[in-house]
C-alpha atoms as a PDB file:
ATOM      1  CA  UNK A   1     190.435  71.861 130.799  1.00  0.00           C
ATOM      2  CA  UNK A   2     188.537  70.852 127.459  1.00  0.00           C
ATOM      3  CA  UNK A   3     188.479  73.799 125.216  1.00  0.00           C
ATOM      4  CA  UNK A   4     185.279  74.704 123.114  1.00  0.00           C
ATOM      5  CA  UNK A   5     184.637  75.113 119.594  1.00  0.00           C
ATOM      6  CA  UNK A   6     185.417  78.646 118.889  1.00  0.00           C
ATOM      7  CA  UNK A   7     187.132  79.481 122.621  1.00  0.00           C
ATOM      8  CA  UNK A   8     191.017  80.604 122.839  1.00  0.00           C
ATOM      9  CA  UNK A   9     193.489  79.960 125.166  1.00  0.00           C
ATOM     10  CA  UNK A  10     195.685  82.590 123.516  1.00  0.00           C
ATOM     11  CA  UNK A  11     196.739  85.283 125.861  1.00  0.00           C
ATOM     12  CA  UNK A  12     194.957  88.441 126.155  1.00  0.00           C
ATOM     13  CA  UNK A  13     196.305  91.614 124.406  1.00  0.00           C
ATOM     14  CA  UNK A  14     196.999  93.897 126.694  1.00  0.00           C
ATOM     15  CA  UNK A  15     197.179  96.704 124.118  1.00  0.00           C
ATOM     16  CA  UNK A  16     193.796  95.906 123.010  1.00  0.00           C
ATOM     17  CA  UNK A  17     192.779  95.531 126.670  1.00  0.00           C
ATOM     18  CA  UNK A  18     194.444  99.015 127.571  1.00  0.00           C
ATOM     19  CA  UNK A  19     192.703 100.489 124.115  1.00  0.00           C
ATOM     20  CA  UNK A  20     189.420  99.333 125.122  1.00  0.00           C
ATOM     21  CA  UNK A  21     189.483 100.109 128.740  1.00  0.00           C
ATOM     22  CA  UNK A  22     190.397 103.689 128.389  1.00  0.00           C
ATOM     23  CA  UNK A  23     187.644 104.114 125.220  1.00  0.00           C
ATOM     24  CA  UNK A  24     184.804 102.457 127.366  1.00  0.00           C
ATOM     25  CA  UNK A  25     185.604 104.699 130.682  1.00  0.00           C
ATOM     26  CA  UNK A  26     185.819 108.054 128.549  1.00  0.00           C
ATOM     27  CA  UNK A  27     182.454 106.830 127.149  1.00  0.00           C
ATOM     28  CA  UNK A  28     181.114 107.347 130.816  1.00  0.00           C
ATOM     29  CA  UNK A  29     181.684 110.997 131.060  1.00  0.00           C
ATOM     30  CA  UNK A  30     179.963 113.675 129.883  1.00  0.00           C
ATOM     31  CA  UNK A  31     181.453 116.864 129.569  1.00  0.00           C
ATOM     32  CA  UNK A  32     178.700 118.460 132.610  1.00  0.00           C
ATOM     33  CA  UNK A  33     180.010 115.522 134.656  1.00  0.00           C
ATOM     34  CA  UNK A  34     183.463 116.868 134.461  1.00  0.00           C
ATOM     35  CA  UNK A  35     182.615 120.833 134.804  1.00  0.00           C
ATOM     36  CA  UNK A  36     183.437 121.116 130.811  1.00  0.00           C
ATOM     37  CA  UNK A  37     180.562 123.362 128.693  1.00  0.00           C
ATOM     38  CA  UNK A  38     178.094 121.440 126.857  1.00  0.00           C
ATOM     39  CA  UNK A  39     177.190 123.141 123.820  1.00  0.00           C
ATOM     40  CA  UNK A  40     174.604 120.526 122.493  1.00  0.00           C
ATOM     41  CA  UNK A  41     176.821 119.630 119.735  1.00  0.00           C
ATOM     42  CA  UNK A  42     176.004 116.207 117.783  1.00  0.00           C
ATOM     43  CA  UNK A  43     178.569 113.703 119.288  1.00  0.00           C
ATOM     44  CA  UNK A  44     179.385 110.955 116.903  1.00  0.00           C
ATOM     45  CA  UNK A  45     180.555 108.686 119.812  1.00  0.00           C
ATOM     46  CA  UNK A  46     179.327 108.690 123.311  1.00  0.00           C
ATOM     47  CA  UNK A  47     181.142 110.256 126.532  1.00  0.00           C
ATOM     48  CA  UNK A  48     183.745 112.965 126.238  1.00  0.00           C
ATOM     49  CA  UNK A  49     186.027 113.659 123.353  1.00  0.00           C
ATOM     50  CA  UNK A  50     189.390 112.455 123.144  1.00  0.00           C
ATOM     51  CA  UNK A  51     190.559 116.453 122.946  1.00  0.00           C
ATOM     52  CA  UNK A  52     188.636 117.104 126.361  1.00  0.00           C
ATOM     53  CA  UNK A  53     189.894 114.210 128.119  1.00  0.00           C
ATOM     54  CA  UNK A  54     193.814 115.374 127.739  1.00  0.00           C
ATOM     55  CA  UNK A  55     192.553 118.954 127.991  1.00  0.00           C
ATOM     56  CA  UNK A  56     191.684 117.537 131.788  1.00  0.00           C
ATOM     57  CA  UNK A  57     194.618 115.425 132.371  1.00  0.00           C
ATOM     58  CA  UNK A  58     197.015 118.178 131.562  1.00  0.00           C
ATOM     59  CA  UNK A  59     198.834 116.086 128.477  1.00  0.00           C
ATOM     60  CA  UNK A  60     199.055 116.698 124.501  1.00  0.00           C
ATOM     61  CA  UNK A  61     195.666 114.730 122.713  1.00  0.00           C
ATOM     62  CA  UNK A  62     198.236 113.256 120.315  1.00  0.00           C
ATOM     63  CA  UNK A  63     200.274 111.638 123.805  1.00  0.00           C
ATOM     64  CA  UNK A  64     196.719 110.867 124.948  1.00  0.00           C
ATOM     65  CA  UNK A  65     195.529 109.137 121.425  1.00  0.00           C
ATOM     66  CA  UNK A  66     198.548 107.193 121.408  1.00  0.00           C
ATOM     67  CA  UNK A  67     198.143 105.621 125.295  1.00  0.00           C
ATOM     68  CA  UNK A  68     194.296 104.911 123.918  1.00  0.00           C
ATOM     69  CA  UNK A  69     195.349 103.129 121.323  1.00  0.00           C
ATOM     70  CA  UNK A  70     197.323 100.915 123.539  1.00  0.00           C
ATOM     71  CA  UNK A  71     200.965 102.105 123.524  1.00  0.00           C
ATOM     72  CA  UNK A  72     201.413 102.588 127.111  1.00  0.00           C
ATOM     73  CA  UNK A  73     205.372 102.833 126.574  1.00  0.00           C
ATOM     74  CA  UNK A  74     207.113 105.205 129.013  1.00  0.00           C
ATOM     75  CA  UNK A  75     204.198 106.706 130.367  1.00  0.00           C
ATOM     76  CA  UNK A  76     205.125 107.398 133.842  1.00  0.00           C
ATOM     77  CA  UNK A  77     202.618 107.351 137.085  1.00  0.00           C
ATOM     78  CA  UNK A  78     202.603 111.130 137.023  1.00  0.00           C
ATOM     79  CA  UNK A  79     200.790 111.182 133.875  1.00  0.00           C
ATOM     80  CA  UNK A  80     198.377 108.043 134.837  1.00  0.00           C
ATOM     81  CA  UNK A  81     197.559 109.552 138.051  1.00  0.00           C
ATOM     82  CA  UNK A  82     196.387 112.797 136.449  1.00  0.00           C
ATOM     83  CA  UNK A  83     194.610 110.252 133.778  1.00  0.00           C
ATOM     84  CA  UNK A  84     192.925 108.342 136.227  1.00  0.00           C
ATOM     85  CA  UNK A  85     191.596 111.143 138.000  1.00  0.00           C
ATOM     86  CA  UNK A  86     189.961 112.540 134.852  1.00  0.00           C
ATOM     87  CA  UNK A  87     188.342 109.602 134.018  1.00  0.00           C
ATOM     88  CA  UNK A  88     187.118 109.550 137.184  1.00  0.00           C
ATOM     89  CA  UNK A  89     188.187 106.314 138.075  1.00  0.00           C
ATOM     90  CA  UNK A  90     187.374 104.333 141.113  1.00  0.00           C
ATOM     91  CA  UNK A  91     190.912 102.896 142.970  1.00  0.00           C
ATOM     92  CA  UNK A  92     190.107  99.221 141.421  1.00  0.00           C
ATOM     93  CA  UNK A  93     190.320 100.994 137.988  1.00  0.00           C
ATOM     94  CA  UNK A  94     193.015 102.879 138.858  1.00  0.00           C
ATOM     95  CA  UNK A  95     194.900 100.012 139.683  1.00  0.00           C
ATOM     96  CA  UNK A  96     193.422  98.061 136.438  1.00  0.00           C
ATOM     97  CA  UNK A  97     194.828 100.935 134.382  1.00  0.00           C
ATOM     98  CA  UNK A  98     198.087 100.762 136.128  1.00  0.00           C
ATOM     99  CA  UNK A  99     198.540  96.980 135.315  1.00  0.00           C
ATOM    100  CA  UNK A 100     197.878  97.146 131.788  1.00  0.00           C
ATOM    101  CA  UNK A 101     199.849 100.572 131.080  1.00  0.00           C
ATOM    102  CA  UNK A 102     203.103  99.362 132.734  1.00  0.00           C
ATOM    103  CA  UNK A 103     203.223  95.949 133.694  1.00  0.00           C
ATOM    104  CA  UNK A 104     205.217  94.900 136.900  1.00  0.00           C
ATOM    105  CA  UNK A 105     208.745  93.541 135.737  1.00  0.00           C
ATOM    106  CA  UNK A 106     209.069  91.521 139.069  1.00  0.00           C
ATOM    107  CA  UNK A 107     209.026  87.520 139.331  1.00  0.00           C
ATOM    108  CA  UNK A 108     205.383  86.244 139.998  1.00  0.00           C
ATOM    109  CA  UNK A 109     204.151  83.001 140.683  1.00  0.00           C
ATOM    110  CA  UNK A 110     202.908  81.360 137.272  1.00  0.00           C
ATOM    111  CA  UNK A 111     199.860  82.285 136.548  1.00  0.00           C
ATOM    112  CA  UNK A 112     198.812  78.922 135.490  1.00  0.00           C
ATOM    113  CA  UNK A 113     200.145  77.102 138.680  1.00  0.00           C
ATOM    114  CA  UNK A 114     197.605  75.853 140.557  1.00  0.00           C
ATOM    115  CA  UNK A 115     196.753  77.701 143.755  1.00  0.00           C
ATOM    116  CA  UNK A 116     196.952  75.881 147.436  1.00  0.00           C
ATOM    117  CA  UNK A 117     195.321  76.094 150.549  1.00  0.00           C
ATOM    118  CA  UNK A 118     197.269  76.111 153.969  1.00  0.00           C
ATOM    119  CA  UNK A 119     195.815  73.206 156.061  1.00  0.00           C
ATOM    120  CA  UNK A 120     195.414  75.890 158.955  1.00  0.00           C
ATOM    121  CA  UNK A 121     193.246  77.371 156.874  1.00  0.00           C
ATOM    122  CA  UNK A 122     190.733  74.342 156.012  1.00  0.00           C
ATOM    123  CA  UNK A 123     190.730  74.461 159.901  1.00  0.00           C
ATOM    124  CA  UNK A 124     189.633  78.010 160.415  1.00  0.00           C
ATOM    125  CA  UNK A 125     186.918  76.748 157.339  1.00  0.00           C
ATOM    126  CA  UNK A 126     185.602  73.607 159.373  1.00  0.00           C
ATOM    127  CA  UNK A 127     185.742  75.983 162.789  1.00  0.00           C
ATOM    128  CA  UNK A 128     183.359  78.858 161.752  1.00  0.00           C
ATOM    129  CA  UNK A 129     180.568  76.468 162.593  1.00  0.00           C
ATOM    130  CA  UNK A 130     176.983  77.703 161.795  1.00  0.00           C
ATOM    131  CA  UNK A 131     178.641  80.311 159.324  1.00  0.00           C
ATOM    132  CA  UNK A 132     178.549  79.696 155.327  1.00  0.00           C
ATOM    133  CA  UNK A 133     182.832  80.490 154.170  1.00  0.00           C
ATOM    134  CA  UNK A 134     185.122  79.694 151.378  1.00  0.00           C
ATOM    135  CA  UNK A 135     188.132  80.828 149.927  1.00  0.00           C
ATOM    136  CA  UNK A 136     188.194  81.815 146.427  1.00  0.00           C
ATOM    137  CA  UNK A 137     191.072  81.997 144.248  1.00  0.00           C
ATOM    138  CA  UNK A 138     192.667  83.370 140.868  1.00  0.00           C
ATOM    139  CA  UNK A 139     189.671  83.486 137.799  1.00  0.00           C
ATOM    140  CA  UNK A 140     186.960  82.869 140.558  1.00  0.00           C
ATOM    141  CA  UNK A 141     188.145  79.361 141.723  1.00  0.00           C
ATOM    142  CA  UNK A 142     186.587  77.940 144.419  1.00  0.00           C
ATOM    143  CA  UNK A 143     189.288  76.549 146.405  1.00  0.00           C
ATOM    144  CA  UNK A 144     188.267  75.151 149.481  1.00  0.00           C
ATOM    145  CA  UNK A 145     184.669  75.884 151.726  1.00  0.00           C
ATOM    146  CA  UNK A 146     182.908  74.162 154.914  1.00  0.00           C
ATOM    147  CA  UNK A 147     180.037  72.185 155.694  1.00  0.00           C
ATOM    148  CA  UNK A 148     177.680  75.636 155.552  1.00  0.00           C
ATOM    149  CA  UNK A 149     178.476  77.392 152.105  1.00  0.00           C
ATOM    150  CA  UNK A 150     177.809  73.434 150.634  1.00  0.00           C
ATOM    151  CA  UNK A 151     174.496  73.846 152.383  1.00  0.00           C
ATOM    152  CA  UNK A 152     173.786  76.967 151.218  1.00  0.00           C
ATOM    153  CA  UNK A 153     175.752  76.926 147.860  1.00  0.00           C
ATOM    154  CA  UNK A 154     175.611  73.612 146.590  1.00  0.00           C
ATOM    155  CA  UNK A 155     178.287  71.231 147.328  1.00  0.00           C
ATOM    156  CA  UNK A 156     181.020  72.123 145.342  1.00  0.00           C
ATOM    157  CA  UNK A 157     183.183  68.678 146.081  1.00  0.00           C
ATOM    158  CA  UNK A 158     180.307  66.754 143.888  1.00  0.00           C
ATOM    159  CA  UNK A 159     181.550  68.831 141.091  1.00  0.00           C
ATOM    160  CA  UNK A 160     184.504  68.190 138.699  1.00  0.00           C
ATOM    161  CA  UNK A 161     187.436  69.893 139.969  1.00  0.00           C
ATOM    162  CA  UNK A 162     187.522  72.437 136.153  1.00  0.00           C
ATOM    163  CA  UNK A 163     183.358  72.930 137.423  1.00  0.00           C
ATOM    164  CA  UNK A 164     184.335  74.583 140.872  1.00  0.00           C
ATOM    165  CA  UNK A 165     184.287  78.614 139.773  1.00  0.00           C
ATOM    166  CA  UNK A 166     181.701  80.985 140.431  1.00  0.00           C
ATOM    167  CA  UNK A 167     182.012  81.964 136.221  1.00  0.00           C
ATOM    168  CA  UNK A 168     181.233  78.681 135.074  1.00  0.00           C
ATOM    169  CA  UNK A 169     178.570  78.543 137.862  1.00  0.00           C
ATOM    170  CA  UNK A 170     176.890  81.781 137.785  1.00  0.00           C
ATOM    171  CA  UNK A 171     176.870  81.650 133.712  1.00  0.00           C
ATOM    172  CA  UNK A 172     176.758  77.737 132.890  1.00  0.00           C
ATOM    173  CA  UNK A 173     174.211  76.644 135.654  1.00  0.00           C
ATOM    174  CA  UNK A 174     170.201  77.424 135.802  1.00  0.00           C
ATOM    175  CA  UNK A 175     170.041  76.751 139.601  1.00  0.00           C
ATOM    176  CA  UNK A 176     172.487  79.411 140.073  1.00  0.00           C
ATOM    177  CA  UNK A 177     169.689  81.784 138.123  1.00  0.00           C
ATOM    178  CA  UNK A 178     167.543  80.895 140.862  1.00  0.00           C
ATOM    179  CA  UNK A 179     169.663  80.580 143.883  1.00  0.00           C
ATOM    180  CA  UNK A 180     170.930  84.616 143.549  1.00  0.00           C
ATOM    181  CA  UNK A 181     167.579  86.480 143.526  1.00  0.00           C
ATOM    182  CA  UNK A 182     170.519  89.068 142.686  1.00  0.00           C
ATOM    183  CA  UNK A 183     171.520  87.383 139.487  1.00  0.00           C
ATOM    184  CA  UNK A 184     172.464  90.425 137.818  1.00  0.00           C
ATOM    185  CA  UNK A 185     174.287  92.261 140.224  1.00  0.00           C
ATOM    186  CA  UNK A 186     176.610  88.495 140.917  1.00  0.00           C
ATOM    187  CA  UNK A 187     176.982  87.913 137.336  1.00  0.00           C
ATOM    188  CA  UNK A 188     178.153  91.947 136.841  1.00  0.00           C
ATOM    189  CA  UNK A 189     180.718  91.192 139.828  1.00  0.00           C
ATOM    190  CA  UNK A 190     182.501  87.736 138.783  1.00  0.00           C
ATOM    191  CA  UNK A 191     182.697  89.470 135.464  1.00  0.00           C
ATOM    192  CA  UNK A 192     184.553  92.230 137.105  1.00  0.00           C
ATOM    193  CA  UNK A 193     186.677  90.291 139.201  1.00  0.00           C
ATOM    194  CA  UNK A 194     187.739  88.380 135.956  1.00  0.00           C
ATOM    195  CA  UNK A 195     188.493  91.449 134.538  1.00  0.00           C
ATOM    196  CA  UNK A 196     190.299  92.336 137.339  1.00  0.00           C
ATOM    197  CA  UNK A 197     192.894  89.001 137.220  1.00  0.00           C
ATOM    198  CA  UNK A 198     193.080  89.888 132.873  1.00  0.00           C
ATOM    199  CA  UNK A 199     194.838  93.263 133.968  1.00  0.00           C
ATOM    200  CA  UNK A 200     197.359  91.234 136.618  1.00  0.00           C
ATOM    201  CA  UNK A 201     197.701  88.486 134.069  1.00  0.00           C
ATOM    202  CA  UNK A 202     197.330  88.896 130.610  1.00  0.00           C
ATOM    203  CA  UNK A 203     199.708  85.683 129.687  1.00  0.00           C
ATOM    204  CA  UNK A 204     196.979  83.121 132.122  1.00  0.00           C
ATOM    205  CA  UNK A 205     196.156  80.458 129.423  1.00  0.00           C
ATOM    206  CA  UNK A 206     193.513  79.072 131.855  1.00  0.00           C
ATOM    207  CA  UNK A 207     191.729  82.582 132.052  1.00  0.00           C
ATOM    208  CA  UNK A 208     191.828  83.445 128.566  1.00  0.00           C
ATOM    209  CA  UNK A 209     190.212  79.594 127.594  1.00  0.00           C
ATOM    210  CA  UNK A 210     187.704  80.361 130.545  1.00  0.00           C
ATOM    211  CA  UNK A 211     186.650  83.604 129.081  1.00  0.00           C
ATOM    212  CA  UNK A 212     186.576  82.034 125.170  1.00  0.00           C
ATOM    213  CA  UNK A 213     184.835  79.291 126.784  1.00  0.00           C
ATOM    214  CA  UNK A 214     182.344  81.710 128.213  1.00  0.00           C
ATOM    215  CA  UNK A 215     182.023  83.649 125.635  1.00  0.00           C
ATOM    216  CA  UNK A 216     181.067  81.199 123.223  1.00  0.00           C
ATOM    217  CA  UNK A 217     178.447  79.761 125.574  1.00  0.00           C
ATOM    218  CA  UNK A 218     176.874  82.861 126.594  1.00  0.00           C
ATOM    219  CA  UNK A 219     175.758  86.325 125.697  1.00  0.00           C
ATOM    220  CA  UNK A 220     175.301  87.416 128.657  1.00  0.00           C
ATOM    221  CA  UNK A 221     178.659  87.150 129.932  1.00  0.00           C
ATOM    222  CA  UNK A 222     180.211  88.510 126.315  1.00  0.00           C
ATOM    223  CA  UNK A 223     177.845  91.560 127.002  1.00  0.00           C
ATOM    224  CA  UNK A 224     179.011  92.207 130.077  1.00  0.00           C
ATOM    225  CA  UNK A 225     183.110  91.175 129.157  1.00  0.00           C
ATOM    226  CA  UNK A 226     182.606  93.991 126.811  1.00  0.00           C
ATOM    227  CA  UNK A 227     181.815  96.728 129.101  1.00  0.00           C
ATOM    228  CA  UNK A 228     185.218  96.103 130.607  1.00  0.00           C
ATOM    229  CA  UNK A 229     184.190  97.273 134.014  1.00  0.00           C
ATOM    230  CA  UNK A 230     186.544  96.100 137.121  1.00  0.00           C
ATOM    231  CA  UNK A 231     185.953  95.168 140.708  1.00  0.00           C
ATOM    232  CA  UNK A 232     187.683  94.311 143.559  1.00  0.00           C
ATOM    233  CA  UNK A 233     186.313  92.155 145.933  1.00  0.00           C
ATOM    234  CA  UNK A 234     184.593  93.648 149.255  1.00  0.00           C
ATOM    235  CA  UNK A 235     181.437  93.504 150.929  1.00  0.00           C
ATOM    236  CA  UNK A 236     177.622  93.857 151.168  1.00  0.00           C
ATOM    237  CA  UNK A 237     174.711  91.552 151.175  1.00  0.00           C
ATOM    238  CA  UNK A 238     173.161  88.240 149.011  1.00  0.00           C
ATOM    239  CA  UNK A 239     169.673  87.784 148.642  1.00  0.00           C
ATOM    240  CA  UNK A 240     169.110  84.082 147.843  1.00  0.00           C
ATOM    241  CA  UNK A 241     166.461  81.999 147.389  1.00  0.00           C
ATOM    242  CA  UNK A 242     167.179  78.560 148.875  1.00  0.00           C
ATOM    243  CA  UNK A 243     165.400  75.316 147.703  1.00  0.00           C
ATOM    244  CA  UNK A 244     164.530  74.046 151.174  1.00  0.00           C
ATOM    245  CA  UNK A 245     164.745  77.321 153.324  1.00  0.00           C
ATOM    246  CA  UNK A 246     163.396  80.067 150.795  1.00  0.00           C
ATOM    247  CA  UNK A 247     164.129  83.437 150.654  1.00  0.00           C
ATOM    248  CA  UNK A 248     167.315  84.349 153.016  1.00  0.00           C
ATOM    249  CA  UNK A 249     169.354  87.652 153.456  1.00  0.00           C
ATOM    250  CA  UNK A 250     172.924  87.182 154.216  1.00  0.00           C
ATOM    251  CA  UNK A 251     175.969  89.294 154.714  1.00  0.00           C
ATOM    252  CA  UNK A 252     179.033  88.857 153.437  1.00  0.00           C
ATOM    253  CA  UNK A 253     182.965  90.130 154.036  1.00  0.00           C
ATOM    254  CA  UNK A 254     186.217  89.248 152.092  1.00  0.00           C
ATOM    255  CA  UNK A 255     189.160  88.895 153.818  1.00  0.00           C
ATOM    256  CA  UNK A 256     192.365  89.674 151.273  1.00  0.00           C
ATOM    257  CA  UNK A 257     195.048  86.640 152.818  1.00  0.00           C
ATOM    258  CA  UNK A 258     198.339  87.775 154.083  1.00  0.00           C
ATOM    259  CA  UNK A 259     200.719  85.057 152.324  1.00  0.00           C
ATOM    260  CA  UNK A 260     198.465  84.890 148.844  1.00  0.00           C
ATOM    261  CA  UNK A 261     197.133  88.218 147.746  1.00  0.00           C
ATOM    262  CA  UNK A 262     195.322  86.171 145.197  1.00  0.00           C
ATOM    263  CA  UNK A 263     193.044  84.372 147.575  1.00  0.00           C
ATOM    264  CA  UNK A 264     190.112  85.654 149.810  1.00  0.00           C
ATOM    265  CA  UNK A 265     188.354  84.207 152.394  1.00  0.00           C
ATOM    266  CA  UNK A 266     184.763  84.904 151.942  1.00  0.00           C
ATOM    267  CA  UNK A 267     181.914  84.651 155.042  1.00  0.00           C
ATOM    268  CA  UNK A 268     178.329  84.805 155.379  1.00  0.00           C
ATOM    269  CA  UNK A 269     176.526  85.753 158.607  1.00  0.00           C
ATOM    270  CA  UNK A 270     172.334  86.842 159.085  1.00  0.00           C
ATOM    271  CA  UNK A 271     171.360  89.263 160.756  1.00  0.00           C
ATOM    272  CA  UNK A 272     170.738  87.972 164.470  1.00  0.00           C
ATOM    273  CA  UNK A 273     167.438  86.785 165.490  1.00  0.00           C
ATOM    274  CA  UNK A 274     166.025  87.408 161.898  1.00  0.00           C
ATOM    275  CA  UNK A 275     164.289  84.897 159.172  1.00  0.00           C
ATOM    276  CA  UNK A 276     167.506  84.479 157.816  1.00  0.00           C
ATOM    277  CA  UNK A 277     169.329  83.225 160.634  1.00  0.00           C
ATOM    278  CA  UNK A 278     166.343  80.971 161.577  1.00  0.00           C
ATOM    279  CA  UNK A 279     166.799  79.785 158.046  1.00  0.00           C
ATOM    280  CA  UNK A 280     170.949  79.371 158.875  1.00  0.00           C
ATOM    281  CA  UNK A 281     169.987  77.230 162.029  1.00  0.00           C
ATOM    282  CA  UNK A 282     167.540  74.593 159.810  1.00  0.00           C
ATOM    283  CA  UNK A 283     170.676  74.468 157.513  1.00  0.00           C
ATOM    284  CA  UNK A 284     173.232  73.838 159.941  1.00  0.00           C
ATOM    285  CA  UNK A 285     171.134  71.152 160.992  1.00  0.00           C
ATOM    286  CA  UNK A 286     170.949  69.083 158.042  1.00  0.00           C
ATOM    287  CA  UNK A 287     174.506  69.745 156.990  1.00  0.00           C
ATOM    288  CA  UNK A 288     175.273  68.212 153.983  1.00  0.00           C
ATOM    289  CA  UNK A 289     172.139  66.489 153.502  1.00  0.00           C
ATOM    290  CA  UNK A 290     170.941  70.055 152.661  1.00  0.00           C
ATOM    291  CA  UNK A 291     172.682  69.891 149.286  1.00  0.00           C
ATOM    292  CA  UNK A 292     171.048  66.682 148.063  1.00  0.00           C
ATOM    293  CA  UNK A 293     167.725  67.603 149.562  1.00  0.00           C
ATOM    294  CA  UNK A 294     167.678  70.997 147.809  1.00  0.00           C
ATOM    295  CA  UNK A 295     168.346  69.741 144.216  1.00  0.00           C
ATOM    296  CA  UNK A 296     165.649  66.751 144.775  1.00  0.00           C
ATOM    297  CA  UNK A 297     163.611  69.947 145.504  1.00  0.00           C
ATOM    298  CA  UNK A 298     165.226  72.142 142.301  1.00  0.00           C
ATOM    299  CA  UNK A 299     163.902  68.572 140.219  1.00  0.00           C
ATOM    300  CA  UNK A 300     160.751  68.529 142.192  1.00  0.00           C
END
């Protein structure tokens, strides 16, 4: 991967990353969120005080300062637990928190390895017939897909293998802009997910030049790096607007793999006997020739 001008491969801090995280979620709460008095005080910084946040957690404000300044040292899951539940955090943040406060000690797979796809798999891919699926991978990767998602997607194999990840898609390409009528909400979730894979791995040389990369190319995504929200991936519903089909609602579910935690099969489905799954059908039937007739109609 070609770096930028101005993007870093160095590895991510992971005290800065704990510092930041735990500043940005206590800027969240208000003290009426968390039952505390509000006594309309002037606040010089947003969210609650570093002095009410260990006065909920049960711990010292100088053992708190020092964990939000990034020296997660020692701290045991007792005190996490009881931090997490302060801040009010959702189970993906709890398990962000968790990552970059005491990082696992056991062997992983390298990070920068690239991941693989079981041919039994790339069956069960070509198999759901009718039915737009891919697997995604470590920092968004696209790893493999069928016949459907490059109909409805775009078809990823025409792009350069460093091109196939929703990041560099959703930030990097204008037809993505107008493919997710949900722009906002998709780019707020890949961010996320990156997020996310920072936490697990901090040392991913490929992730941190993707983010620099990113970063350098758009403000959007540094806006939204910044907030250091996380995600995990789950479920709900796209609202696209196809080139050749128009406007389509589809559903989607991630499936979590049993022998790679780290890659998720992803499927689409319409509701039955609706516009959308009219507009499924058309697609099915042109197959591939759906990709190249939808950007002659993007150019159009």
């Amino acid at each position: 991967m070609d770096e930028m001008p101005g993007a870093s491969s160095a590895p991510l801090d992971r005290r800065a990353e704990l510092s930041e995280f735990l500043r940005t979620r206590r800027a969240k709460l208000k003290p009426e969120d968390v039952g505390l008095p509000d006594f309309g005080r002037h606040r010089r910084v947003p969210g609650l005080r570093r002095e009410e946040l260990a006065q909920l957690a049960g711990v010292s404000v100088a053992y708190y300062t020092r964990l939000e300044q990034g020296n997660g040292r020692n701290v045991s899951a007792e005190v996490l637990d009881s931090i997490a539940r302060a801040l009010r955090l959702t189970d993906a943040e709890h398990a962000h928190l968790t990552h970059l406060a005491k990082p696992k000690q056991l062997k992983k797979k390298p990070a920068a390895r690239t991941q693989q796809v079981r041919g039994a798999l790339r069956q069960l891919l070509d198999s759901l017939d009718g039915l737009p699926a891919y697997i995604s991978g470590r920092r968004c990767d696209i790893l493999a897909w069928n016949r459907m998602a490059a109909a409805v997607f775009g078809d990823f194999g025409e792009l350069p293998p460093q091109d196939r990840n929703w990041a560099r898609l959703v930030f990097l390409k204008p037809e993505y802009r107008d493919l997710y009528l949900d722009w906002d909400q998709k780019a707020t979730d890949v961010v996320s997910y990156l997020r996310m894979d920072a936490g697990c791995h901090p040392d991913d040389s490929r992730l941190s030049a993707l983010v620099g990369e990113l970063s350098v190319k758009s403000e959007e995504f540094r806006r939204l790096w910044a907030r250091h929200d996380v995600k995990e991936k789950n479920h709900g519903v796209k609202h696209l607007r196809h080139p050749l089909v128009g406007e389509v609602f589809l559903s989607y579910e991630s499936f979590n793999l049993p022998d790679d935690c780290e890659q998720y099969l992803v499927t689409f489905h319409a509701e039955p006997d609706s516009p959308s799954a009219d507009a499924l059908r058309l697609l099915a039937s042109w197959g591939t020739d759906a990709t190249r007739a939808g950007s002659s109609a993007r150019q159009a």
